[in-house]
Protein backbone atom coordinates (compact mmCIF):
# COMPACT_ATOMS: atom_id res chain seq x y z
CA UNK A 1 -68.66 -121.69 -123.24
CA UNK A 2 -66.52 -122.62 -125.95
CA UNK A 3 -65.06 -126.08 -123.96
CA UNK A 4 -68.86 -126.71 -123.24
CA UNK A 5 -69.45 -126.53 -127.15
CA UNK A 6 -66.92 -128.94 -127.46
CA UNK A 7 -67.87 -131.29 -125.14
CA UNK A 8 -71.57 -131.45 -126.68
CA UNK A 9 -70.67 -131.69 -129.92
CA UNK A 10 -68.27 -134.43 -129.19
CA UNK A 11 -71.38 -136.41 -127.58
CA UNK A 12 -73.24 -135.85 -130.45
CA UNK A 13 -70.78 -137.46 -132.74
CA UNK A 14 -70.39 -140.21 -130.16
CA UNK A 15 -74.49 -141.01 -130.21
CA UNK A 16 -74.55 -140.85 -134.06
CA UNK A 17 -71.47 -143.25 -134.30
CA UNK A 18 -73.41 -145.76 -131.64
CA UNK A 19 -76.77 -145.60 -133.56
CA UNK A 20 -74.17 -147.03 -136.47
CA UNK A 21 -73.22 -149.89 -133.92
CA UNK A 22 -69.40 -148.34 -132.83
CA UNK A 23 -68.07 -149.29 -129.13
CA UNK A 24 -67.08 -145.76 -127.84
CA UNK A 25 -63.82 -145.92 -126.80
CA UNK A 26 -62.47 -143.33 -124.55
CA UNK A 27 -63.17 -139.68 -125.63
CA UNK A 28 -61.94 -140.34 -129.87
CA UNK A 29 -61.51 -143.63 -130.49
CA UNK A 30 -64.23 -146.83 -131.60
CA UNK A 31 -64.34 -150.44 -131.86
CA UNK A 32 -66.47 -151.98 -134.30
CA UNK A 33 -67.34 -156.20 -134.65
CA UNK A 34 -66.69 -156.96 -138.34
CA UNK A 35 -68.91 -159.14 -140.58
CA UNK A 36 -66.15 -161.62 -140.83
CA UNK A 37 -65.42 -162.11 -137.21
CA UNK A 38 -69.25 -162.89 -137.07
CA UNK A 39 -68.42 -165.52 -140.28
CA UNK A 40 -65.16 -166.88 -138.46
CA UNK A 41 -67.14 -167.75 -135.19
CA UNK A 42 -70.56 -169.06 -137.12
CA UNK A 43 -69.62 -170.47 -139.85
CA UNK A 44 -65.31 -171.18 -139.66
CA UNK A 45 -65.32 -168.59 -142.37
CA UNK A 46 -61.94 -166.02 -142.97
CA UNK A 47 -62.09 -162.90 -144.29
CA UNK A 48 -59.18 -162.02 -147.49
CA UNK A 49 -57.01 -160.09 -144.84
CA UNK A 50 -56.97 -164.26 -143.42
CA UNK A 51 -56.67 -165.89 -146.94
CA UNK A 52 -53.63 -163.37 -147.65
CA UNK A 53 -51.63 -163.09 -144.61
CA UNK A 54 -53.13 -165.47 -142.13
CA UNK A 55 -55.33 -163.59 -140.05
CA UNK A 56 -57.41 -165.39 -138.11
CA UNK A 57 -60.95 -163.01 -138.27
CA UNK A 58 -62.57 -163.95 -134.83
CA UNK A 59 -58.97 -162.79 -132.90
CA UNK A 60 -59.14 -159.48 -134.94
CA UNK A 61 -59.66 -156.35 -133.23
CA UNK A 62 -60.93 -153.55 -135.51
CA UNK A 63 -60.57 -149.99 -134.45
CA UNK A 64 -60.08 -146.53 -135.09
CA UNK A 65 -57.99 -144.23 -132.83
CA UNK A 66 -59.84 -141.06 -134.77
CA UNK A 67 -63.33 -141.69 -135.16
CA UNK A 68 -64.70 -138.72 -136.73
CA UNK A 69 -61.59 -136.90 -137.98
CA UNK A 70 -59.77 -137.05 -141.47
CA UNK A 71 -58.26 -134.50 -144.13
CA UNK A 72 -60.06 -136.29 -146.85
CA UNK A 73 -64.10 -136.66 -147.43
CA UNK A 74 -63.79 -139.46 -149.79
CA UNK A 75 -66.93 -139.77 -152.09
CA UNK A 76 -66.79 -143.53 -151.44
CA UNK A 77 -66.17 -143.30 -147.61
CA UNK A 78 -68.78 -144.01 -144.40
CA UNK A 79 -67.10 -142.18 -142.32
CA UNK A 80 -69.46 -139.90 -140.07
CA UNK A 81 -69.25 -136.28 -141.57
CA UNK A 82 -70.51 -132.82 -140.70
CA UNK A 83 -73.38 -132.65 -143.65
CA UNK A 84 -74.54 -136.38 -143.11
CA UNK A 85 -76.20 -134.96 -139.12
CA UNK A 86 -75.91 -131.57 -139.79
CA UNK A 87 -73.60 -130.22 -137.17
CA UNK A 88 -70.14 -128.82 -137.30
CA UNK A 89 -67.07 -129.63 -136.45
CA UNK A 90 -63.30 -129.17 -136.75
CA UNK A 91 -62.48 -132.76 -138.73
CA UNK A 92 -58.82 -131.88 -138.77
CA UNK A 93 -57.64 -132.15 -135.60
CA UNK A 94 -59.07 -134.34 -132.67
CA UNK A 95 -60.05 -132.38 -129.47
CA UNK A 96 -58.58 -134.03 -126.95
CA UNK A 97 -56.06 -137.14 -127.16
CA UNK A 98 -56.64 -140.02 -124.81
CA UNK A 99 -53.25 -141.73 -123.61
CA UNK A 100 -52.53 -145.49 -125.91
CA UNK A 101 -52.70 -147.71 -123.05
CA UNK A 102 -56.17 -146.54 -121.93
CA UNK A 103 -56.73 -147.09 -125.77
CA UNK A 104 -55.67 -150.41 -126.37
CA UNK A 105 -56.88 -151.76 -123.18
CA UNK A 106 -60.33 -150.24 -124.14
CA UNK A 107 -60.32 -151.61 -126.98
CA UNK A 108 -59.20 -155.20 -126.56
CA UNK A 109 -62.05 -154.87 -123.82
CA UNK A 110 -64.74 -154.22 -126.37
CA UNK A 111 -63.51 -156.56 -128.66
CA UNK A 112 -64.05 -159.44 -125.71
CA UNK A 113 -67.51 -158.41 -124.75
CA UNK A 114 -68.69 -158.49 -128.62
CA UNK A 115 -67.71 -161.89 -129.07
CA UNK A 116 -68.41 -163.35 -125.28
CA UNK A 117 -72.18 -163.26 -126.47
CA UNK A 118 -71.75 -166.06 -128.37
CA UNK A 119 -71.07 -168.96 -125.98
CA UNK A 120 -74.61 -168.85 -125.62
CA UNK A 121 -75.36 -169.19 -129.59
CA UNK A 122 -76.30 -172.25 -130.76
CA UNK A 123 -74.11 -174.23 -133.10
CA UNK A 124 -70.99 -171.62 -132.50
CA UNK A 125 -67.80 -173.71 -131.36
CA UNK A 126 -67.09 -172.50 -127.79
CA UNK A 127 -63.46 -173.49 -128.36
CA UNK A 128 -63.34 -170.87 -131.44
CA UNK A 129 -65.08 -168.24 -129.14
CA UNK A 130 -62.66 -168.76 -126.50
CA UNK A 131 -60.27 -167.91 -128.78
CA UNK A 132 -61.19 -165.00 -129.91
CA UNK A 133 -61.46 -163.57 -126.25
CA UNK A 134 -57.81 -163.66 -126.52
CA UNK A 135 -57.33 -161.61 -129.70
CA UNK A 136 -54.19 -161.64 -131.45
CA UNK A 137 -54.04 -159.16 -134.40
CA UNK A 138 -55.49 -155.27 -134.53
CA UNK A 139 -56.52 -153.43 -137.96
CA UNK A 140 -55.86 -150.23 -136.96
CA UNK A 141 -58.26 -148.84 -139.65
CA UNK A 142 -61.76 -148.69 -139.86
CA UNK A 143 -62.66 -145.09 -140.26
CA UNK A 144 -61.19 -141.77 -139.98
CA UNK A 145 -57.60 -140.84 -140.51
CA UNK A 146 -55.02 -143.10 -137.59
CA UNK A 147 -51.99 -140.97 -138.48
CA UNK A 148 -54.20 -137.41 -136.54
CA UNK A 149 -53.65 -139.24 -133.50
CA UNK A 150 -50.38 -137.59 -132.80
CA UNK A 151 -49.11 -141.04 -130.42
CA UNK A 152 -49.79 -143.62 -132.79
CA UNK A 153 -46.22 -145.02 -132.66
CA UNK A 154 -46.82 -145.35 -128.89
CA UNK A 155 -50.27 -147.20 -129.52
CA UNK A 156 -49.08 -149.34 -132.23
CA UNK A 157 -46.03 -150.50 -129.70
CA UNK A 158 -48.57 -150.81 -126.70
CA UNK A 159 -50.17 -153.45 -129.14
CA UNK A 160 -47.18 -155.11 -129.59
CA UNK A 161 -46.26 -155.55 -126.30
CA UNK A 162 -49.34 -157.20 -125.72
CA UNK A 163 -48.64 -160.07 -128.37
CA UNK A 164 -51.02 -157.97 -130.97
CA UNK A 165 -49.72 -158.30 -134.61
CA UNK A 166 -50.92 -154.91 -136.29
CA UNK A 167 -52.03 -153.92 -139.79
CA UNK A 168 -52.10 -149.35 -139.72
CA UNK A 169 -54.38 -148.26 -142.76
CA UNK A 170 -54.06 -144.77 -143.95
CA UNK A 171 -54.58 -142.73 -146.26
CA UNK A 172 -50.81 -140.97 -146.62
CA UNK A 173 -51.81 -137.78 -145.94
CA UNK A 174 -49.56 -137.45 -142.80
CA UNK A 175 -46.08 -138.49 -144.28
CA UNK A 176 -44.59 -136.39 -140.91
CA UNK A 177 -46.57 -138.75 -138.58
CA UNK A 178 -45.48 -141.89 -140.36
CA UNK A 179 -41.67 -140.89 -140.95
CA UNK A 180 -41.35 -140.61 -137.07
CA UNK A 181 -43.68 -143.47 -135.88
CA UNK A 182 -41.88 -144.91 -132.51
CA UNK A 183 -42.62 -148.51 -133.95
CA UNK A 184 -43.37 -149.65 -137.20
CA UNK A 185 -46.62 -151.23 -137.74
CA UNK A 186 -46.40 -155.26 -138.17
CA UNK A 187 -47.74 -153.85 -142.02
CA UNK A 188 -48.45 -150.64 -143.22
CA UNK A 189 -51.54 -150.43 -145.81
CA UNK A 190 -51.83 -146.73 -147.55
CA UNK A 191 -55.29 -146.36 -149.32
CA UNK A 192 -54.63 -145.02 -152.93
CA UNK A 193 -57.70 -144.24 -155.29
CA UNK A 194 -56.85 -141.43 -157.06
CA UNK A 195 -54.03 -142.05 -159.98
CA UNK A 196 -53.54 -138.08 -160.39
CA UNK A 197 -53.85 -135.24 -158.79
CA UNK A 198 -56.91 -133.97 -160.78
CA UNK A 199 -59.09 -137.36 -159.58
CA UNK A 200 -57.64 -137.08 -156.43
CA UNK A 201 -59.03 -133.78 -155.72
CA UNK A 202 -62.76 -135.45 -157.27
CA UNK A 203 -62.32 -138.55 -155.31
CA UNK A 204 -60.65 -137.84 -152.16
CA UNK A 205 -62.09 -134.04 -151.34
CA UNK A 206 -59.65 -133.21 -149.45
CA UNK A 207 -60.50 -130.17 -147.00
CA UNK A 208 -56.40 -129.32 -146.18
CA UNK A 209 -54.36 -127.70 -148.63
CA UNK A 210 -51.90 -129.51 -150.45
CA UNK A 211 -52.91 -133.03 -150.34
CA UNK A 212 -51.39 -134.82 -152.95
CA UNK A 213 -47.98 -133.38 -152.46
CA UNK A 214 -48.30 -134.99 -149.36
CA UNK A 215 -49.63 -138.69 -150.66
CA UNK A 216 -46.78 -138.27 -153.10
CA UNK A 217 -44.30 -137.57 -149.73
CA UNK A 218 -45.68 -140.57 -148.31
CA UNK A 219 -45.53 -142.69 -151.62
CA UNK A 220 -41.66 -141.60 -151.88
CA UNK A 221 -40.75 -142.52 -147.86
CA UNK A 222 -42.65 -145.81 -148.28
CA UNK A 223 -39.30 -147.93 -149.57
CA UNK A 224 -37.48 -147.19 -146.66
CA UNK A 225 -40.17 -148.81 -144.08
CA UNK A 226 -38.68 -152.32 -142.72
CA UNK A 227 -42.28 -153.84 -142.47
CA UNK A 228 -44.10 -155.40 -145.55
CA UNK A 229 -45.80 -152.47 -147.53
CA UNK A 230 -49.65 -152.52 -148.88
CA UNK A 231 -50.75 -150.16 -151.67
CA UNK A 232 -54.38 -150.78 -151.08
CA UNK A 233 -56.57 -149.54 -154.20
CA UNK A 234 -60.39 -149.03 -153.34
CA UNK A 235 -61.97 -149.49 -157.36
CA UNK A 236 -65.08 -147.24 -158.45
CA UNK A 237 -66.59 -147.66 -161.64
CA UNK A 238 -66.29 -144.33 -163.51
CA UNK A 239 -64.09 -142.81 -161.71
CA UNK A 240 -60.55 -144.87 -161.22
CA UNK A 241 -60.74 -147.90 -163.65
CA UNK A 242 -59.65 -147.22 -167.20
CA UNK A 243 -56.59 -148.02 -168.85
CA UNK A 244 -55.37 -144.54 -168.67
CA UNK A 245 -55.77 -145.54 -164.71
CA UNK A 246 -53.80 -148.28 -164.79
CA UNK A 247 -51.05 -146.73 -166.23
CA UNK A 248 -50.96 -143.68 -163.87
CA UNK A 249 -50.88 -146.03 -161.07
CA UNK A 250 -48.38 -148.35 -162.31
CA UNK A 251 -46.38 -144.66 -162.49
CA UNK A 252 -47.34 -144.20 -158.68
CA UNK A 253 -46.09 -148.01 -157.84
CA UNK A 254 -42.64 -147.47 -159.38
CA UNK A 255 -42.34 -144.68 -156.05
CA UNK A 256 -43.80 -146.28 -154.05
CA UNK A 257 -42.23 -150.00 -154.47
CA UNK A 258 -44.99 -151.91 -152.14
CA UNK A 259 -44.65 -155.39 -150.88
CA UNK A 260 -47.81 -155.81 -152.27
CA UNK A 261 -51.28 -153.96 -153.70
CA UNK A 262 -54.48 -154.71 -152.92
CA UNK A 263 -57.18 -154.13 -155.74
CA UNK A 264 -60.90 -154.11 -154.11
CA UNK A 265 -63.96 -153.18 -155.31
CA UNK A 266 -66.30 -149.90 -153.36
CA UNK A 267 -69.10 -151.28 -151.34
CA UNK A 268 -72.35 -149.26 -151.62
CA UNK A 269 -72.94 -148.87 -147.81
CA UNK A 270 -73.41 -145.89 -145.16
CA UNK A 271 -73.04 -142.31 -146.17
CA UNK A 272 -71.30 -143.43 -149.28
CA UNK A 273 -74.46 -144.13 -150.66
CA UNK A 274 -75.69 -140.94 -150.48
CA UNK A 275 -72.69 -139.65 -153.32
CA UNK A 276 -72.28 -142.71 -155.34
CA UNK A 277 -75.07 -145.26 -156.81
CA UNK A 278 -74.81 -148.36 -156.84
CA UNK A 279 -73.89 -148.78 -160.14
CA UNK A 280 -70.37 -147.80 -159.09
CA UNK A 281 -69.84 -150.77 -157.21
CA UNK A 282 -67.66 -153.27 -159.29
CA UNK A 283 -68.31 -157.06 -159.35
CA UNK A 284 -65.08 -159.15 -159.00
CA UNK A 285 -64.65 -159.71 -162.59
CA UNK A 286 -64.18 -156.12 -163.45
CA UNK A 287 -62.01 -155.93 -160.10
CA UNK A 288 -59.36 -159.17 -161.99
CA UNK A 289 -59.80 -157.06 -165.25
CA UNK A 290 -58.40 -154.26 -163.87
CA UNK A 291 -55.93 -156.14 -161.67
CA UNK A 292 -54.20 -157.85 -164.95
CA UNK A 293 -53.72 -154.39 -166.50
CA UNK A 294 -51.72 -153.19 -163.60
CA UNK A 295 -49.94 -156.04 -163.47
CA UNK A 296 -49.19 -156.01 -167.21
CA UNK A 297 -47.72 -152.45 -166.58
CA UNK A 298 -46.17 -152.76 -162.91
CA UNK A 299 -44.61 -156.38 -163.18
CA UNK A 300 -46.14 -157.25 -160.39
CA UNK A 301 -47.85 -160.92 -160.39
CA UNK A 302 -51.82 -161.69 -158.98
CA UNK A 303 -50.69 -164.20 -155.81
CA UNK A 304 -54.45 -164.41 -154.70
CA UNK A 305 -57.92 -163.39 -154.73
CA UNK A 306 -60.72 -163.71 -152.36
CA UNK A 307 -64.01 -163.29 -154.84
CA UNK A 308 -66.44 -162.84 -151.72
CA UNK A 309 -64.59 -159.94 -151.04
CA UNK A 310 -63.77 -158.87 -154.42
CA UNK A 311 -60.49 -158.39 -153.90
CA UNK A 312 -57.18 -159.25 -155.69
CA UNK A 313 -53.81 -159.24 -154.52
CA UNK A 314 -50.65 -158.37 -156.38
CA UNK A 315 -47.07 -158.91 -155.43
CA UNK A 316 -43.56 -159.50 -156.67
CA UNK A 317 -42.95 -162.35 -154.31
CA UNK A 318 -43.55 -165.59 -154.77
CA UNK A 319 -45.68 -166.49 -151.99
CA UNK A 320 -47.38 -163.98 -149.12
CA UNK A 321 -45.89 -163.16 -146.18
CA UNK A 322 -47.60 -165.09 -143.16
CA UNK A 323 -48.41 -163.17 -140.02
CA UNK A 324 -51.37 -165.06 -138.54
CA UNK A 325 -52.06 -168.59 -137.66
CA UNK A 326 -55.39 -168.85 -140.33
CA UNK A 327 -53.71 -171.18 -142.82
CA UNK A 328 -54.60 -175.01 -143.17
CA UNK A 329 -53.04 -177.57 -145.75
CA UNK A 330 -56.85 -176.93 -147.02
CA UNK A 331 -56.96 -173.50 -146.99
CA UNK A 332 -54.49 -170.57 -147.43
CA UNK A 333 -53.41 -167.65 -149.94
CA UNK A 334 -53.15 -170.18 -153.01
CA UNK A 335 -56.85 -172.04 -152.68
CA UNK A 336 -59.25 -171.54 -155.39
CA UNK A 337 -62.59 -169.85 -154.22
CA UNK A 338 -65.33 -171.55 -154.61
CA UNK A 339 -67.83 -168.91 -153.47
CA UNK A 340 -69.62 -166.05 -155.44
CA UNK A 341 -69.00 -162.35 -155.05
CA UNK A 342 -72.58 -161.73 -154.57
CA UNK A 343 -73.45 -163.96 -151.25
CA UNK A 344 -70.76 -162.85 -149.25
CA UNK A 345 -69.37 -159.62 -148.06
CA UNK A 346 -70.98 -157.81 -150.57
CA UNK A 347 -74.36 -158.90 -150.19
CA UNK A 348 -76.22 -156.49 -147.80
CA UNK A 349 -74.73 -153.74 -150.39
CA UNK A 350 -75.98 -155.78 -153.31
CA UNK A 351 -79.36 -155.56 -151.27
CA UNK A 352 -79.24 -152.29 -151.20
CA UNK A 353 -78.47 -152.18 -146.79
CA UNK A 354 -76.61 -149.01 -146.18
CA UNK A 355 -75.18 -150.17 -142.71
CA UNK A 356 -71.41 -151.69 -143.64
CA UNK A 357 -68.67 -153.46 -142.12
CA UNK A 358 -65.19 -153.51 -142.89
């Protein structure tokens, strides 16, 4: 009875996620098409993750090895929850764990068959399309926590080994997991919002006991990691952007010593929408504002921006580190934009669309 519970609850939380345009893959994991592979392919458009490191959008895979599972229930997150369909269950620890290869394989399969539709589209280069049938980079992100999937070293070498760069996003909370991964990610991104342990707590809702003590584990093993380090700040007006902020995190980088840190603005979409108004959704001048206080009090230097992303990136290098192949003489990490913040990916939140990519 109970392992028949299980099993329908599980295919609930699969329909929900496919109403919300997921690929199931496998029994935990999903594949989702992001709005700037669509961009890449239609209009030769990269997303920031290209402008900063190279990435070329239409060869990215985006996935999540957990897709309903996470200590935290961020306020600003659209991650499927319990109270958004009204069902229950245990968001700690995935049921059942599918084996990487199956994982990756799935996944890369997916990634093919949401892209193949558009040799048929009118206008698309079928070059660029044929391309990104061959993907070449995986952002192992996209919702849910990666480091619950107890073989995440495994999946992020499976990658690897077939020619996958890989960016892991999480948010710290497993500093166990990420101490023993059996290969390093390509880089390693660790979402940081909360500046204390008091907004961390408000921001972050954790449902596991000691939470922070754990970020802060994960903050203090993060030097020691041979591939480039992100601190990756998600910004919410009213909740993490005051001076007092700044300083706190600029506290938090001095541990943490990342290669870089991301500063991007929320985006008012999916279930996020339903515990934050829009109103907390910064535009990219607040997001720069707030990115030359921390560097004031970290010492680290703004490298780059991409403004329809409303993002900002920080560093104490010189230059970014290039993974992918997405840079031209006419376009890389130091071109100005010349785009708004409001037309691009912001602008089906800035509509008021609660349906959002990553």
């Amino acid at each position: 009875m109970v392992s028949n519970l299980r099993i329908d609850t599980l295919s609930l939380i699969m329909k929900e996620l496919e109403k919300e345009k997921y690929h199931i893959v496998g029994n935990h994991s999903v594949y989702k098409k992001c709005h700037w592979t669509h961009e890449a392919l239609t209009s030769g458009r990269y997303c920031y993750k290209g402008k900063f490191y190279g990435i070329e959008s239409h060869r990215c895979v985006q996935m999540s090895p957990t897709a309903a599972w996470c200590w935290f229930r961020c306020i600003h997150c659209w991650r499927l929850e319990p109270e958004d369909i009204g069902i229950e269950w245990d968001e700690t620890k995935l049921p059942v764990e599918d084996d990487p290869d199956i994982i990756v394989e799935k996944s890369i399969e997916e990634h093919k068959r949401a892209v193949s539709g558009y040799f048929g589209r009118e206008g698309v280069d079928k070059n660029k399309v044929k391309e990104a049938i061959t993907p070449r980079h995986v952002a192992i992100s996209l919702t849910g926590e990666p480091t619950l999937y107890d073989r995440l070293g495994e999946l992020i070498k499976e990658y690897h080994k077939r020619g996958l760069t890989t960016f892991l996003v999480t948010s710290g909370v497993r500093p166990d997991i990420l101490a023993s991964l059996e290969e390093e990610p390509t880089q390693l991104f660790v979402s940081l919002q909360a500046p204390n342990e008091f907004k961390h707590k408000l921001i972050n809702r954790p449902i596991v006991a000691n939470s922070w003590n754990l970020v802060m584990k994960t903050l203090e093993i993060l030097p020691s990691f041979s591939s480039p380090t992100v601190i990756r700040m998600t910004m919410i007006k009213g909740f993490n952007m005051s001076d007092e902020d700044a300083r706190e995190f600029a506290r938090l980088m001095e541990i943490a010593q990342p290669t870089y840190i991301e500063v991007k603005a929320y985006m008012h979409v999916g279930p996020s929408t339903y515990r934050l108004s829009k109103d907390a959704m910064p535009r990219h001048f607040e997001i720069k504002e707030f990115a030359k206080k921390l560097a004031e009090y970290t010492g680290y230097k703004i490298l780059s921006e991409h403004i329809p992303s409303r993002i900002v990136l920080l560093s104490k290098l010189d230059k970014p580190i290039q993974i992918g192949n997405a840079w031209t003489d006419n376009w890389n990490w130091a071109t100005k934009d010349i785009e708004d913040d409001i037309n691009g990916e912001y602008k089906e939140a800035e509509l008021g669309c609660t349906e959002g990519e990553t």
